[in-house]
Protein backbone atom coordinates (compact mmCIF):
# COMPACT_ATOMS: atom_id res chain seq x y z
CA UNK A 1 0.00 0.00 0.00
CA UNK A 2 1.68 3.24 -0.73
CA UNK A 3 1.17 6.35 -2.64
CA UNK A 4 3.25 8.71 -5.41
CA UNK A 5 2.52 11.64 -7.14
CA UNK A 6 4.69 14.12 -9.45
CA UNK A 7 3.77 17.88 -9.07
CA UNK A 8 4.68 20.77 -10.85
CA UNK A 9 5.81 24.13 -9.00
CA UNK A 10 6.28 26.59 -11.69
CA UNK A 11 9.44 25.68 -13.57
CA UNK A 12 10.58 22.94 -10.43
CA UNK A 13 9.23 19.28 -10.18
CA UNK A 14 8.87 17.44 -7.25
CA UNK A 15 8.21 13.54 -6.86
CA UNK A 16 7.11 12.10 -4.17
CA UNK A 17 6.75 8.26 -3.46
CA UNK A 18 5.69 7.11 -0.17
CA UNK A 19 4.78 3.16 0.74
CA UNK A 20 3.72 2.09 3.51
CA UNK A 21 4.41 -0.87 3.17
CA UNK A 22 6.18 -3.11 5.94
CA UNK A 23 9.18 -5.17 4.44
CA UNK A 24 8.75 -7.99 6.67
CA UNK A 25 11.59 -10.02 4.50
CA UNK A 26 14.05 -7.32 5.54
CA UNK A 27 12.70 -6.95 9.38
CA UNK A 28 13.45 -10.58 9.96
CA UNK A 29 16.91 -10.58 8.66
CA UNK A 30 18.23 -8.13 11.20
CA UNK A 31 16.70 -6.04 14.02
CA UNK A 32 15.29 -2.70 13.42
CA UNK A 33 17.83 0.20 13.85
CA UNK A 34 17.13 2.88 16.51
CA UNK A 35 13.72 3.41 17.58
CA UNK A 36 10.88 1.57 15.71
CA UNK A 37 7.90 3.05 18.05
CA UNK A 38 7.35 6.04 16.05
CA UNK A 39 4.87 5.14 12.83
CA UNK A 40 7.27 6.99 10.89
CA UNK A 41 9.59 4.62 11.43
CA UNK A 42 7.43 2.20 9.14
CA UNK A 43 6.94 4.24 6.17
CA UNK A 44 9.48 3.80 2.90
CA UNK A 45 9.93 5.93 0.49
CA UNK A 46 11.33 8.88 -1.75
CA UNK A 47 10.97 12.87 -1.91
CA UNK A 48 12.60 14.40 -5.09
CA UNK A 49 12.47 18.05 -6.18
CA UNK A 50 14.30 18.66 -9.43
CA UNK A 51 14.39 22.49 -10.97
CA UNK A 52 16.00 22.98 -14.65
CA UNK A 53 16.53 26.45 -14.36
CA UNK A 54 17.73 27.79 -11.12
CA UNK A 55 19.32 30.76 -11.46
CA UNK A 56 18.25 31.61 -15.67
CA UNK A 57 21.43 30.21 -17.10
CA UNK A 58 20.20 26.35 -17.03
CA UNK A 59 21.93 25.88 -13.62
CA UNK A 60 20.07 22.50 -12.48
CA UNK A 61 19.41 22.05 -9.12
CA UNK A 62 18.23 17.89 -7.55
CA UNK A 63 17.44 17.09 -4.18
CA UNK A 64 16.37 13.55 -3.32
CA UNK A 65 15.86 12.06 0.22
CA UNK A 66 15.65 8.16 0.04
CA UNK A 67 14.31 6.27 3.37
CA UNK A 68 13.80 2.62 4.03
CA UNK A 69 13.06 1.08 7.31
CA UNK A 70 16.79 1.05 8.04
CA UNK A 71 18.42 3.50 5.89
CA UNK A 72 18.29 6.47 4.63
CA UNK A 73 20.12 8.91 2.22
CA UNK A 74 19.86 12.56 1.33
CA UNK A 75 21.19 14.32 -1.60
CA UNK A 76 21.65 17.42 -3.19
CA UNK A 77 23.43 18.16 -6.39
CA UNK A 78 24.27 21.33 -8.50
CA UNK A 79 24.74 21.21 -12.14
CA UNK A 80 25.93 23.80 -14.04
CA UNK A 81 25.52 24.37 -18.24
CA UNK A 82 28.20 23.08 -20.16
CA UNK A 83 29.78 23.90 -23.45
CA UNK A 84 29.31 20.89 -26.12
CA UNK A 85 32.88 19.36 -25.86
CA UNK A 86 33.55 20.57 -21.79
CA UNK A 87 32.86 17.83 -19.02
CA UNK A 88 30.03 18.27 -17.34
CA UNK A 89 30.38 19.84 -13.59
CA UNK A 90 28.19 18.83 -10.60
CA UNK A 91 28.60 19.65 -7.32
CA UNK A 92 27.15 17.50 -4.55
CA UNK A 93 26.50 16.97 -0.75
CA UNK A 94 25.51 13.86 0.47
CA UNK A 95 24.66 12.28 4.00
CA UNK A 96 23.83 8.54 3.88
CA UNK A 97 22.92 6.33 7.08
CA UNK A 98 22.82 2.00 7.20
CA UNK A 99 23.80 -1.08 8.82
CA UNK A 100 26.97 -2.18 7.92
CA UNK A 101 25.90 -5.59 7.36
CA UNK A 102 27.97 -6.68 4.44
CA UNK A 103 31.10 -7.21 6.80
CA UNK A 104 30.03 -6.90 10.39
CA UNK A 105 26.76 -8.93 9.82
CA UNK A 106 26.71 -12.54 11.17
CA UNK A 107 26.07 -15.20 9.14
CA UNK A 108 23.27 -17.88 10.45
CA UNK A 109 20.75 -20.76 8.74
CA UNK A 110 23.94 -21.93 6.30
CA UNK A 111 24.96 -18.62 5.17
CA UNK A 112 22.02 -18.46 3.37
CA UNK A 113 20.82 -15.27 6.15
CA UNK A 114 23.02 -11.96 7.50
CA UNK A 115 21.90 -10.92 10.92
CA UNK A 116 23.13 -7.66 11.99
CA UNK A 117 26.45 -7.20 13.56
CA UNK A 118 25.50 -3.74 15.20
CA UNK A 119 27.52 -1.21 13.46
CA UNK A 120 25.87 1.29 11.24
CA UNK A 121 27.53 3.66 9.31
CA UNK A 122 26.76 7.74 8.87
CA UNK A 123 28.54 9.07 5.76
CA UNK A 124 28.62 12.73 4.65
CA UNK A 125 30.14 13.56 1.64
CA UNK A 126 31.15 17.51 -0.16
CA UNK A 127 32.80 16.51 -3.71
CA UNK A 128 32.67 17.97 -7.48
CA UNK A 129 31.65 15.42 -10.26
CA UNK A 130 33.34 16.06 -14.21
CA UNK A 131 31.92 13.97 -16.40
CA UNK A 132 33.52 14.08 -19.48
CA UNK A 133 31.31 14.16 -22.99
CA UNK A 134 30.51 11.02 -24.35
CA UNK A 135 33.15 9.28 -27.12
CA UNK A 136 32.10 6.67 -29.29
CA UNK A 137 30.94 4.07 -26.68
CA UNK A 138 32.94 5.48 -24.40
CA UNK A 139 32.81 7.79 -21.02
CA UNK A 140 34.25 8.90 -18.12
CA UNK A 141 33.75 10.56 -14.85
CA UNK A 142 36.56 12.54 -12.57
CA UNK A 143 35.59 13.34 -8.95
CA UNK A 144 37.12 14.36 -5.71
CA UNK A 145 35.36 14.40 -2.44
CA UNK A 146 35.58 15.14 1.21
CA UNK A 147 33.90 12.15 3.13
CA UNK A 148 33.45 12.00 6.90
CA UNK A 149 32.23 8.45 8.63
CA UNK A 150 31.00 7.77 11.87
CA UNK A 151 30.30 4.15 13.20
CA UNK A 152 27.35 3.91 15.17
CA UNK A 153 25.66 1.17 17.23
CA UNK A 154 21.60 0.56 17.03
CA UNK A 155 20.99 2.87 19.72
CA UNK A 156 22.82 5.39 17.56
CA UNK A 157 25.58 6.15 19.83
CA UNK A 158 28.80 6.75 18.33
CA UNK A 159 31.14 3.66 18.74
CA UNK A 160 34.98 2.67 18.02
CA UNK A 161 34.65 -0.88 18.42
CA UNK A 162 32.42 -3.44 17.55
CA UNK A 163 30.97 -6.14 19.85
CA UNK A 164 33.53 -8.46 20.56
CA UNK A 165 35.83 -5.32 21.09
CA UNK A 166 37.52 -4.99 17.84
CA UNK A 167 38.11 -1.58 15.96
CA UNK A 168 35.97 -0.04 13.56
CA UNK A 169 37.26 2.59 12.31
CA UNK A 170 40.98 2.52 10.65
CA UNK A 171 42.24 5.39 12.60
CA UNK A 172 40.67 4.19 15.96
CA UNK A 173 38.58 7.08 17.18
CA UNK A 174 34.80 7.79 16.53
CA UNK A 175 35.41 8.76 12.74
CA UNK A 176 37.26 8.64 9.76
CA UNK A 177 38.10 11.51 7.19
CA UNK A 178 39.48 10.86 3.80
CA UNK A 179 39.80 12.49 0.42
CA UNK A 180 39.48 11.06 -2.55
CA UNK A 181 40.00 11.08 -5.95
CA UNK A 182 37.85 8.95 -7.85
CA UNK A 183 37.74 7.73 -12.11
CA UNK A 184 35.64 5.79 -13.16
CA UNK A 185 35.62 4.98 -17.26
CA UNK A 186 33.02 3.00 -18.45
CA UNK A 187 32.39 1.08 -22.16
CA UNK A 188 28.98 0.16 -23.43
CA UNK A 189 27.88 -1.38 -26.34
CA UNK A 190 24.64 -3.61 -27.42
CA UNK A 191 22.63 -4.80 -30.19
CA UNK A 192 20.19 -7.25 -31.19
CA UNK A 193 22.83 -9.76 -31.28
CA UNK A 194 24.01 -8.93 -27.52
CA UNK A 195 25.80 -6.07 -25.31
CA UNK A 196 29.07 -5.87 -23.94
CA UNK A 197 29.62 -3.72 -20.68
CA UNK A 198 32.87 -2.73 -19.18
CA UNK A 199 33.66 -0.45 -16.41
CA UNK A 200 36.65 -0.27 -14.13
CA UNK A 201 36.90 2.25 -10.97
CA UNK A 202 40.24 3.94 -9.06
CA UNK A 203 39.87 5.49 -6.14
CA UNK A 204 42.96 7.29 -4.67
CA UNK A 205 43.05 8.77 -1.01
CA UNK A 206 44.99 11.78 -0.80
CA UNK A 207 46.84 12.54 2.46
CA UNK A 208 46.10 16.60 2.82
CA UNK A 209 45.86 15.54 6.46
CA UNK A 210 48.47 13.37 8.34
CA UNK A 211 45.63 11.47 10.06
CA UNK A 212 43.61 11.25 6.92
CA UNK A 213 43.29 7.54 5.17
CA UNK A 214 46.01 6.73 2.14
CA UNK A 215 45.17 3.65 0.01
CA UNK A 216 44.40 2.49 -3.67
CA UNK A 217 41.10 1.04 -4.33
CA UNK A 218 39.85 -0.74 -7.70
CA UNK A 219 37.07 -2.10 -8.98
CA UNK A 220 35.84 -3.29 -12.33
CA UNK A 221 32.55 -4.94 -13.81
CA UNK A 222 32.86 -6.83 -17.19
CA UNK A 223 29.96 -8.25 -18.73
CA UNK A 224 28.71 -9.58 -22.03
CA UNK A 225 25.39 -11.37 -23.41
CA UNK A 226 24.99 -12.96 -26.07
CA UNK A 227 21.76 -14.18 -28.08
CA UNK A 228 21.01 -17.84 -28.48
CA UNK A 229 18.03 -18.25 -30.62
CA UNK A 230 14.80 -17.11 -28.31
CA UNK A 231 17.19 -17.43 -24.85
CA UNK A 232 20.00 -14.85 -23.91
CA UNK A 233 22.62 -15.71 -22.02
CA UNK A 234 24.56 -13.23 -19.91
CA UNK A 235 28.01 -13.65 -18.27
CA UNK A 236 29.93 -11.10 -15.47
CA UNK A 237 32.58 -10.85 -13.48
CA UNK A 238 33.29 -8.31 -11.07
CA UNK A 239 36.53 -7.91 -9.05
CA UNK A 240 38.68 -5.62 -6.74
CA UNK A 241 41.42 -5.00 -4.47
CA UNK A 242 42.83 -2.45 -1.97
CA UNK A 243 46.32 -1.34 -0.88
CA UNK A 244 47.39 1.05 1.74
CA UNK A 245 44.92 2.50 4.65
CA UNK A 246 42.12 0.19 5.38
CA UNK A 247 39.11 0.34 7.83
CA UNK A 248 36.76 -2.67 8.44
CA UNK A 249 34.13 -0.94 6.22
CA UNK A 250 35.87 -0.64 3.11
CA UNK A 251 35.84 -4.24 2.95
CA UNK A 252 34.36 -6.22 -0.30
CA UNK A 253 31.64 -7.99 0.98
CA UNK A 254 30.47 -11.26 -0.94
CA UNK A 255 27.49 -12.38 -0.69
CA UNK A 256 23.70 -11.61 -1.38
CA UNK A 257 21.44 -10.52 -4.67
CA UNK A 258 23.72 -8.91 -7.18
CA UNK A 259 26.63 -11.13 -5.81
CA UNK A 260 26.27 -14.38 -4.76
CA UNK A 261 22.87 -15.77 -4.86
CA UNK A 262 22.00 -18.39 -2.03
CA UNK A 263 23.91 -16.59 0.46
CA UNK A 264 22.81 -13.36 3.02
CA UNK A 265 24.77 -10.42 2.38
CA UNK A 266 28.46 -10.61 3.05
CA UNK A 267 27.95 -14.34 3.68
CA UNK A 268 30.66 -15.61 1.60
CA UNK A 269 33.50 -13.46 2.82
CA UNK A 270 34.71 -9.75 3.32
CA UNK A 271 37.97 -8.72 1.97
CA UNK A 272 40.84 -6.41 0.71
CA UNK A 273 40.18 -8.52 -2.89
CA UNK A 274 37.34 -10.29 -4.49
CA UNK A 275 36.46 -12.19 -7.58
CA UNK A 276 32.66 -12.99 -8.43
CA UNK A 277 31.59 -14.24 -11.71
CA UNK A 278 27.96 -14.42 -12.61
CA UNK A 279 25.87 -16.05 -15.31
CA UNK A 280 22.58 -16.28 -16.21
CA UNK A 281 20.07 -17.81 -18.97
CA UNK A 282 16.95 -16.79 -19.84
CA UNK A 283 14.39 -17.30 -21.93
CA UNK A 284 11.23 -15.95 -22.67
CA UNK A 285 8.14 -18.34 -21.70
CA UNK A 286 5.53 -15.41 -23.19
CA UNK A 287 5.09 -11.92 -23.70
CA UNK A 288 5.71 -10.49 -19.97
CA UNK A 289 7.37 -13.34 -18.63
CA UNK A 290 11.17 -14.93 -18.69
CA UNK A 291 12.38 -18.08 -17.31
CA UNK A 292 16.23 -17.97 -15.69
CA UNK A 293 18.96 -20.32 -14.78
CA UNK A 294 21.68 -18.74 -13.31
CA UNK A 295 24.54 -19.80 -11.23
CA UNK A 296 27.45 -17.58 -8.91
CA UNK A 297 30.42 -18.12 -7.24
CA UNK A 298 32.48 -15.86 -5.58
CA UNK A 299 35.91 -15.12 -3.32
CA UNK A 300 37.90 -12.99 -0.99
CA UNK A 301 41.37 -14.73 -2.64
CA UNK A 302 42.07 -15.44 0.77
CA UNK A 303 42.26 -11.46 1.84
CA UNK A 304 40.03 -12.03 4.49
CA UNK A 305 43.20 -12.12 7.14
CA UNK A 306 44.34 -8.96 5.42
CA UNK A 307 41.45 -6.90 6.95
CA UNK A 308 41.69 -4.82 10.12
CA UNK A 309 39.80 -6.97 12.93
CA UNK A 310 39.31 -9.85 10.49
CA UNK A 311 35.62 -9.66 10.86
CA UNK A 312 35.19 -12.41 8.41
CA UNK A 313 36.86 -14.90 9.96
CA UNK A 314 35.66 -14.26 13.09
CA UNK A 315 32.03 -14.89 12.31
CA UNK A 316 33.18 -18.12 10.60
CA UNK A 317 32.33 -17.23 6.67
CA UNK A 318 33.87 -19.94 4.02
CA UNK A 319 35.96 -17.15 1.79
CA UNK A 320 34.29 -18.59 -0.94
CA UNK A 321 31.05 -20.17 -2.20
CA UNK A 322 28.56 -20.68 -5.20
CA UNK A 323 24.90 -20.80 -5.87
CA UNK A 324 22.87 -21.86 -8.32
CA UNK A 325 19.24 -22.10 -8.99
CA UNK A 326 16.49 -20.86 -11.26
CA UNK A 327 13.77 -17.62 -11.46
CA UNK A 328 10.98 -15.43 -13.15
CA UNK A 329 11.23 -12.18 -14.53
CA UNK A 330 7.61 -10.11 -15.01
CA UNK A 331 7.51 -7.53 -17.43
CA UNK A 332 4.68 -4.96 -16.82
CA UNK A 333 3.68 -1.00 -17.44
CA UNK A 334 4.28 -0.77 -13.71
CA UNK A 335 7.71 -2.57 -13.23
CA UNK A 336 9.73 -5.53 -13.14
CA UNK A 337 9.33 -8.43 -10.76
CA UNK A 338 12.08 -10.62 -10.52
CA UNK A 339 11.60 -13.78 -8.29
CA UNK A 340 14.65 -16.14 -7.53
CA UNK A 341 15.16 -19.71 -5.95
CA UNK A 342 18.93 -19.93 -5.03
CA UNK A 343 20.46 -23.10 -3.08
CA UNK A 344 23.92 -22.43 -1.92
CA UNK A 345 27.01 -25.01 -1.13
CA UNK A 346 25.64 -25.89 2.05
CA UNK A 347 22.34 -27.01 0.54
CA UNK A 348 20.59 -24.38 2.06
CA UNK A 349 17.77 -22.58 0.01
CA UNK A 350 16.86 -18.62 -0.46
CA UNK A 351 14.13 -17.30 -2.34
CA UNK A 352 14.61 -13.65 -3.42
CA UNK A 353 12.18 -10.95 -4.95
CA UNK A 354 12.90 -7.78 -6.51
CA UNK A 355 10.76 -4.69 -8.05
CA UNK A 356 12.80 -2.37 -10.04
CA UNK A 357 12.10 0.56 -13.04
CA UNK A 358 8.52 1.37 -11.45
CA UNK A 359 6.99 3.80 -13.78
CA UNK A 360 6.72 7.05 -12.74
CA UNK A 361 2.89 8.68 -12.40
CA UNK A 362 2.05 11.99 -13.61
C-alpha cells in the first residue's frame, strides 16, 4: 500500500513516493535500527524536487531524500551548463545512514541469512563530479570528495569498536576523514545480437591531512550477453582489491542478490580482494514473462586475514562459495518483478524478490 505523485511548482518538479508498506523479508533478517515506536519509522519511500533552471542560465538544481526502514540517504546536487565538448560539472552533498551488514553482519541458517552485527555507518560527503562528454561508446567521470564516517551502534551512539571489542574505524577514534580522488571509465555497447559492458573504478586517497586515510582502491565490472536463438545468455565478473589505509568498512563484501545468490549479504567473505563471476540464462516463456537459470560463485582470494579486525573470519564465513538455482522475470507497465530460488554449497535454500524501473505517475 503506498502512494506517489509528481507535481509541478512553476518551472521545479517534485516527486514524491511514499509506501507504507512493511518489508517484513528485511525486518526478519536483522533487528530494526534505533527506535521503531514512532509510525514513521514504518513508512518507505522517496521525496525528489528537481528544478532545470535555477538561477536563468540552465543551472540545475536535484534534491532527493531516500528512506527505508533502516536507511536512509539525502542528496543534493548542483549542475551547471556546459559547453558541447567541456565535461560536465556537478557539485554535490551527500549524508547517507545504514547497517553495515555486508562485513560486520553474522552469518546464520547456512549462510544463506546476514543478521546484523551492530555497526551502522553515517557518511557525509562535499565533492565535485566532471563527467567528461561522451566518445564513441565510451565515457568517463573525474571526482574528488571530502567524506566524513562515523560508526554507530543501534541505539545510535557513536562507537569505536564493535561487539567483541575490535576496531571499527581505521584510525581508531569515533570517525574517519578521507579524500578522494575517484575515475571511473566506463564502455557500453549492445545490439540485437548482444551487449558488452565494461567499467573499471580507481579510487585514490589523498593525504592533505596526516591522520587522513592513504590507500588504492579498484574495482571493475565486465559483462557480455549474447543471443542464443529465443534465450539470452549473460556472463559477469566483477573484481577488486585495496592497498594502503584500510578500515573494516571498506571491505568487499560477498554475498547476497547482485553477488552471490543463495547466500545473506556478506555471507561468503569480506575482503581487501574479491572475484565474483555471474551467469545467467533466460528465456522468454511469453510476452511479460522470462524463465532464468543462473549460477554464482564468488571469493575474498584469501584477503580475508588482510582486513583490520578480520571480521570475516571471526564470524566463521567460508571465503568462498557458489549458488545456483532458477527464477521469473515479469515484465509490466508498472515494473519488473524478478523472483529467484537460489540453493547455496551448504544445501541451504533462499528465495529472493525484486521490483525495479517502477513507472513514474504523472
Amino acid at each position: 500500500m503506498g502512494a506517489q505523485k509528481s507535481i509541478h511548482a512553476g518551472r521545479a518538479k517534485i516527486d514524491v513516493n511514499v509506501d507504507f508498506t512493511h518489508k517484513l523479508c528485511t525486518s526478519l533478517m536483522f533487528p530494526a535500527f534505533r527506535d521503531t515506536s514512532s509510525p514513521l519509522s514504518l513508512v518507505i519511500g522517496s521525496l525528489c524536487i528537481k528544478h532545470p533552471n535555477l538561477f536563468g542560465g540552465s543551472e540545475k538544481l536535484d534534491v532527493s531524500w531516500d528512506k527505508g526502514l533502516y536507511d536512509s540517504n539525502v542528496l543534493v546536487a548542483f549542475r551547471r551548463p556546459r559547453s558541447e565538448w567541456r565535461p560536465q560539472q556537478c557539485f554535490f552533498i551527500q549524508h547517507s545512514l545504514s547497517p553495515e551488514i555486508g562485513v560486520h553482519g553474522t552469518p546464520y541458517d547456512n549462510f544463506s541469512r546476514s543478521g546484523s552485527g551492530g555497526v551502522n555507518l553515517s557518511k557525509l560527503a562535499v565533492g565535485l563530479d566532471l563527467s567528461e562528454p561522451a566518445s564513441s561508446k565510451w565515457s568517463s567521470t573525474t571526482s574528488v570528495k571530502f567524506e566524513h564516517v562515523r560508526p554507530m551502534n543501534d541505539e545510535g551512539r557513536l562507537i569505536t569498536r564493535d561487539v567483541d571489542g575490535f576496531p571499527v574505524t581505521c584510525s581508531g577514534n569515533t570517525h574517519d576523514s578521507m579524500v578522494v580522488l575517484k575515475q571511473e571509465s566506463r564502455f557500453a555497447k549492445a545490439n540485437d545480437q548482444g551487449l558488452s559492458h565494461f567499467s573499471m573504478q580507481i579510487e585514490q586517497g589523498i593525504p592533505v591531512v596526516s591522520k587522513w586515510l592513504i590507500f588504492n582502491r579498484f574495482k571493475f565490472v565486465a559483462s557480455k550477453g549474447v543471443r542464443l536463438g529465443p534465450a539470452f545468455l549473460l556472463a559477469s565478473l566483477t573484481g577488486g582489491s585495496i592497498v594502503g589505509d584500510m578500515a573494516p568498512y571498506q571491505a568487499f563484501a560477498i554475498g547476497g542478490l547482485g553477488s552471490v545468490r543463495g547466500y545473506g549479504e556478506g555471507a561468503v567473505g569480506s575482503g581487501r580482494s574479491c572475484l565474483v563471476a555471474n551467469t545467467e540464462l533466460a528465456l522468454p516463456l511469453n510476452k511479460m514473462t522470462e524463465g532464468t537459470i543462473f549460477l554464482d560463485c564468488g571469493t575474498d582470494l584469501g584477503s580475508s586475514r588482510l582486513v583490520p579486525g578480520h571480521p570475516s573470519l571471526r564470524h566463521g564465513k567460508p571465503g568462498f562459495g557458489y549458488g545456483f538455482g532458477y527464477g521469473l522475470r515479469f515484465k509490466s507497465p508498472l515494473g519488473h518483478l524478478q523472483v529467484d530460488y537460489a540453493i547455496n554449497a551448504f544445501n541451504q535454500k533462499t528465495l529472493y524478490f525484486g521490483v525495479t524501473n517502477l513507472a513514474s505517475s504523472s
